[in-house]
Protein backbone atom coordinates (compact mmCIF):
# COMPACT_ATOMS: atom_id res chain seq x y z
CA UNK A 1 -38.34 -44.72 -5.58
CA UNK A 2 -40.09 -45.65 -8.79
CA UNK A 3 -37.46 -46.06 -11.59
CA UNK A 4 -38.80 -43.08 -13.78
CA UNK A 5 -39.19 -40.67 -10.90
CA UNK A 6 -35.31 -41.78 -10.07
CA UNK A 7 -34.82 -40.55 -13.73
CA UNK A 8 -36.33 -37.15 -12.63
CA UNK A 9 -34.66 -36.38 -9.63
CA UNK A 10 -31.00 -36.92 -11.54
CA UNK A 11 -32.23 -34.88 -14.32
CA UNK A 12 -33.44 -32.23 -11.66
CA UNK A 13 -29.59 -32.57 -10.14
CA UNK A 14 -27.94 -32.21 -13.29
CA UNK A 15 -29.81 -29.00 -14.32
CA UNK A 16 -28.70 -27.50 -10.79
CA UNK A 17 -25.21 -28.33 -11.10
CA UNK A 18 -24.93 -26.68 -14.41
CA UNK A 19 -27.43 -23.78 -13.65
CA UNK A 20 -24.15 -21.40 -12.14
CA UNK A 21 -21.62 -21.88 -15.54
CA UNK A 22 -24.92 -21.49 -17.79
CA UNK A 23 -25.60 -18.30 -15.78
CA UNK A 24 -22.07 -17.30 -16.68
CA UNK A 25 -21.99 -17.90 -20.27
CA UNK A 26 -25.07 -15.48 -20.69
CA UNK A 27 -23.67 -12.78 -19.32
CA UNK A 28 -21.12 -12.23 -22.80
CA UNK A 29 -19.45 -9.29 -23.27
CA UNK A 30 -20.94 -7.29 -20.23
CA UNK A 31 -19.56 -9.46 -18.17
CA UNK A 32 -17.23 -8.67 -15.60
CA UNK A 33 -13.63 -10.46 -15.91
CA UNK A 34 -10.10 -10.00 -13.95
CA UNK A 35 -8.68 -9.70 -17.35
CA UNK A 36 -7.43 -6.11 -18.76
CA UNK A 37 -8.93 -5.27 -22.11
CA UNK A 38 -6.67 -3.22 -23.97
CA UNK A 39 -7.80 -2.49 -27.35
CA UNK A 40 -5.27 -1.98 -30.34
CA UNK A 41 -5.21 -1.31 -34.11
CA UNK A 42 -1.75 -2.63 -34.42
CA UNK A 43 -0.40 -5.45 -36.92
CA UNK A 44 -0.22 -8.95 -36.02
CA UNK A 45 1.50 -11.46 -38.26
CA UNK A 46 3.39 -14.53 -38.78
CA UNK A 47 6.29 -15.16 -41.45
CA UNK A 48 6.55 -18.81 -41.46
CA UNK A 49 7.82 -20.90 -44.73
CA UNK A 50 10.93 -23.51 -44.95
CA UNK A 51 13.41 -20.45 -43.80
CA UNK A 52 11.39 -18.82 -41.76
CA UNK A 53 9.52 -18.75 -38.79
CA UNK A 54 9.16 -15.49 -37.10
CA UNK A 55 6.01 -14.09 -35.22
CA UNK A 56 5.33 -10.35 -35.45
CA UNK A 57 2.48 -9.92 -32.44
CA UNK A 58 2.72 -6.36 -32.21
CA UNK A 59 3.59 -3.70 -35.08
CA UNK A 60 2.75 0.02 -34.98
CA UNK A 61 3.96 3.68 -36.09
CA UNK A 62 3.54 6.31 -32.70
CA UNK A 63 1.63 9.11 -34.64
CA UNK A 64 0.91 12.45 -32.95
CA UNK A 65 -1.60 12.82 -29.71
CA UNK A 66 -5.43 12.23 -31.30
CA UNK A 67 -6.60 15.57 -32.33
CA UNK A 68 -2.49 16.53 -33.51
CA UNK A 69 -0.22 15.63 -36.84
CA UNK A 70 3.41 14.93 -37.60
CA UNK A 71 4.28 17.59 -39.67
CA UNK A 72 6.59 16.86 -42.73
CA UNK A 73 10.21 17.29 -41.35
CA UNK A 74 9.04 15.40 -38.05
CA UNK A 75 10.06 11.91 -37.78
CA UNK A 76 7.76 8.76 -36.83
CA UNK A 77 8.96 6.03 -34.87
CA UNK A 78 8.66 2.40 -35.37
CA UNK A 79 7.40 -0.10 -32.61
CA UNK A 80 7.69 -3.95 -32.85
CA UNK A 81 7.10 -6.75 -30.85
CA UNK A 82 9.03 -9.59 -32.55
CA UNK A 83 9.68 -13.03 -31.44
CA UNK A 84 12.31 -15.52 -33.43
CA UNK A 85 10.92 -18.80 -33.68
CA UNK A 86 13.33 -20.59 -36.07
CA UNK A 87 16.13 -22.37 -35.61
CA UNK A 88 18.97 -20.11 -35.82
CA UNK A 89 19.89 -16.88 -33.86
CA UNK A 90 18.69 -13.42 -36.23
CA UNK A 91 19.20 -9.67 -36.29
CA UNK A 92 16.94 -6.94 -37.41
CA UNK A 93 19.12 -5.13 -39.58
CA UNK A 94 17.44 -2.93 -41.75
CA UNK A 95 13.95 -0.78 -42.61
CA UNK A 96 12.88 -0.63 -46.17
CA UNK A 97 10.86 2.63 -46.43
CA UNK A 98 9.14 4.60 -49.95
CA UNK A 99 11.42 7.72 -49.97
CA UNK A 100 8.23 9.51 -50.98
CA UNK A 101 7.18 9.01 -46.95
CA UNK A 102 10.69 9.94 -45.82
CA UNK A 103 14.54 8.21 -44.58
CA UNK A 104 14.88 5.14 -42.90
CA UNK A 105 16.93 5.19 -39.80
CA UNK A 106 18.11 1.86 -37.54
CA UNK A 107 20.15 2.96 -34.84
CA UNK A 108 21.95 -0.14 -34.26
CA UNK A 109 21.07 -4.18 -35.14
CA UNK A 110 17.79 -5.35 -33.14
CA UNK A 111 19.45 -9.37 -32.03
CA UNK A 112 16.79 -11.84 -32.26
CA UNK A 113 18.02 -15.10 -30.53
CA UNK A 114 15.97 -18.15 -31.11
CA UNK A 115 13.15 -18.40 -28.91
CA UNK A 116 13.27 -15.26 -27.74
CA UNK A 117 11.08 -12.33 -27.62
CA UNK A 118 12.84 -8.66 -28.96
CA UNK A 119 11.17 -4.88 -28.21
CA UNK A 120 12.01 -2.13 -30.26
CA UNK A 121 11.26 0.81 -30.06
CA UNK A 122 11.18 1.07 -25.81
CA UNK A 123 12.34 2.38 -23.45
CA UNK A 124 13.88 4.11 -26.08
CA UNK A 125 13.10 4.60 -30.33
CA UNK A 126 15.70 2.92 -32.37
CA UNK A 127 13.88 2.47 -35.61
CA UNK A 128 12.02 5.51 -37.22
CA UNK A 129 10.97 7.11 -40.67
CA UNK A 130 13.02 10.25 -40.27
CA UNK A 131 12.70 13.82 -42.49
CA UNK A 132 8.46 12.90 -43.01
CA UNK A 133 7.85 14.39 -46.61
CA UNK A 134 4.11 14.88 -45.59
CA UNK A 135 2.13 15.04 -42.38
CA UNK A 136 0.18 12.07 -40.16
CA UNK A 137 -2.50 12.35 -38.39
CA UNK A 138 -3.02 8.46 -37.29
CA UNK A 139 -5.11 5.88 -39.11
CA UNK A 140 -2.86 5.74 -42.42
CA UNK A 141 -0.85 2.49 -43.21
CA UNK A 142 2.66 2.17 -44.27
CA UNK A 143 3.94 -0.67 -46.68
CA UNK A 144 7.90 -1.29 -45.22
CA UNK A 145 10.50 -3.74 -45.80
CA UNK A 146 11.45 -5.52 -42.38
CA UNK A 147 15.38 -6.87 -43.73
CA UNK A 148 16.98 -9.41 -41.57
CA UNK A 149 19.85 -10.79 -41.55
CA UNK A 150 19.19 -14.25 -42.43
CA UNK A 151 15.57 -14.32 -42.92
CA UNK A 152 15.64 -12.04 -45.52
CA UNK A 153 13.39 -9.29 -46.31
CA UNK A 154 9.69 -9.62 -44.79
CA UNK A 155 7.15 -6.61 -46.30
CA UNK A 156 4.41 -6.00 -44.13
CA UNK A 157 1.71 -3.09 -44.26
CA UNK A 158 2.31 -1.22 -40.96
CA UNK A 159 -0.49 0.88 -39.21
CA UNK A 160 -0.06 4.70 -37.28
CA UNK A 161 -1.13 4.61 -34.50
CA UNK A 162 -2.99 7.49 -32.50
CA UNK A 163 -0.88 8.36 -29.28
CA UNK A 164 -3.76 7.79 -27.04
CA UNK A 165 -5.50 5.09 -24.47
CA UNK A 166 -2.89 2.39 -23.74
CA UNK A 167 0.07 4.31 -25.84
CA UNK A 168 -0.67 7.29 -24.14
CA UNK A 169 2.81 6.39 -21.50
CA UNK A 170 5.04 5.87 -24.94
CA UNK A 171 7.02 9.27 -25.36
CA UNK A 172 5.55 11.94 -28.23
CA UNK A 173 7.47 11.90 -31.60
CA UNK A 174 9.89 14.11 -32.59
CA UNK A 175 8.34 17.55 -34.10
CA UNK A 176 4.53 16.14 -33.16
CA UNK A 177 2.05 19.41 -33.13
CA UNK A 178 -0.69 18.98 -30.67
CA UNK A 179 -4.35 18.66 -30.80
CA UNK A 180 -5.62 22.20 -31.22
CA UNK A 181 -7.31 23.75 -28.18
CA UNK A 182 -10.57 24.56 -27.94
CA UNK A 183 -10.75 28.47 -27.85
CA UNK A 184 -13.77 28.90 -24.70
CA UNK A 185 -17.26 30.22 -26.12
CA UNK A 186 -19.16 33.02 -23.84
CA UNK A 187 -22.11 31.47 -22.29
CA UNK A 188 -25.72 33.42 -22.37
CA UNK A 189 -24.87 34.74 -18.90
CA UNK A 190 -21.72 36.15 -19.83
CA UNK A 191 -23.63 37.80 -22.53
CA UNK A 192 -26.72 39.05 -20.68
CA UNK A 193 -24.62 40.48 -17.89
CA UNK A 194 -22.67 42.65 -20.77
CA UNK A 195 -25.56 43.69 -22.48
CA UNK A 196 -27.10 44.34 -19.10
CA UNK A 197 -25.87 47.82 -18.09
């Protein structure tokens, strides 16, 4: 074997080898994975200075069912995913709320040991805008005051959240009106078989 057709032949293999992963980076977003896509509007963030370290990977208001509202008097709940990264042992302690949207309420102290990961607002609400002085229909943002106990007070801009794909399991807030229903039209042979006689 001549030296450049030796050249060819390993160039040949190469191309081969990497023919199946070059096949599977053009199939982009179409592609077919094992991984769940589930698609959310909620907050991410990170609080990290010389105090602080706290990631935020999930933050949402449960509005009413797409379609509904939260009337005013209905309350809105708050759901965070929170994980204390510093190096002491925390507590959620407090919601910071415009009193033109409505009251505050935390049920009890959310504990955020280090390294761990917290949940509020499942199974069960504990942290809600109560007494709504006007009504959501999802898509709005809400400016609060997260106020921990050592950390301080963190203000982050906090998105409602449509009660529908992936939320749909989470349980409807307090006072929520549902999506109207749509009242059935007569079809054309409803209407020729009345005119008919």
């Amino acid at each position: 074997m001549t030296r450049i057709s030796r050249h060819r032949a390993i160039a040949a293999a190469a191309f081969l080898a990497a023919a199946p992963v070059l096949a599977g980076c053009g199939a982009g977003f179409d592609a077919i994975t094992i991984q769940p896509y589930a698609p959310t509007e909620a907050l991410s963030v990170k609080i990290v200075d010389e105090n602080r370290h706290l990631a935020i990977p999930q933050a949402y208001f449960l509005g009413p069912d797409s379609g509904g509202s939260l009337p005013a008097g209905a309350s809105m709940p708050l759901h965070l995913y929170i994980v204390n990264n510093g190096r002491e042992d925390d507590q959620l302690i407090g919601l910071g709320v415009d009193p033109s949207v409505g009251t505050a309420k935390v049920t009890a102290p959310v504990p955020l040991p280090v390294g761990k990961a917290a949940i509020v607002g499942r199974p069960t609400p504990t942290i809600m805008i109560e007494q709504l002085k006007k009504p959501f229909k999802g898509g709005e943002s809400l400016k609060v005051q997260l106020q921990f106990q050592k950390a301080g007070v963190v203000t982050i801009e906090v998105p409602v959240i449509t009660r529908s794909r992936e939320f749909t399991a989470l349980p409807s807030p307090s006072g929520a009106s549902p999506a109207p229903t749509p009242s059935p039209t007569p079809s054309a042979t409803d209407t020729e078989g009345a005119g008919g006689h």
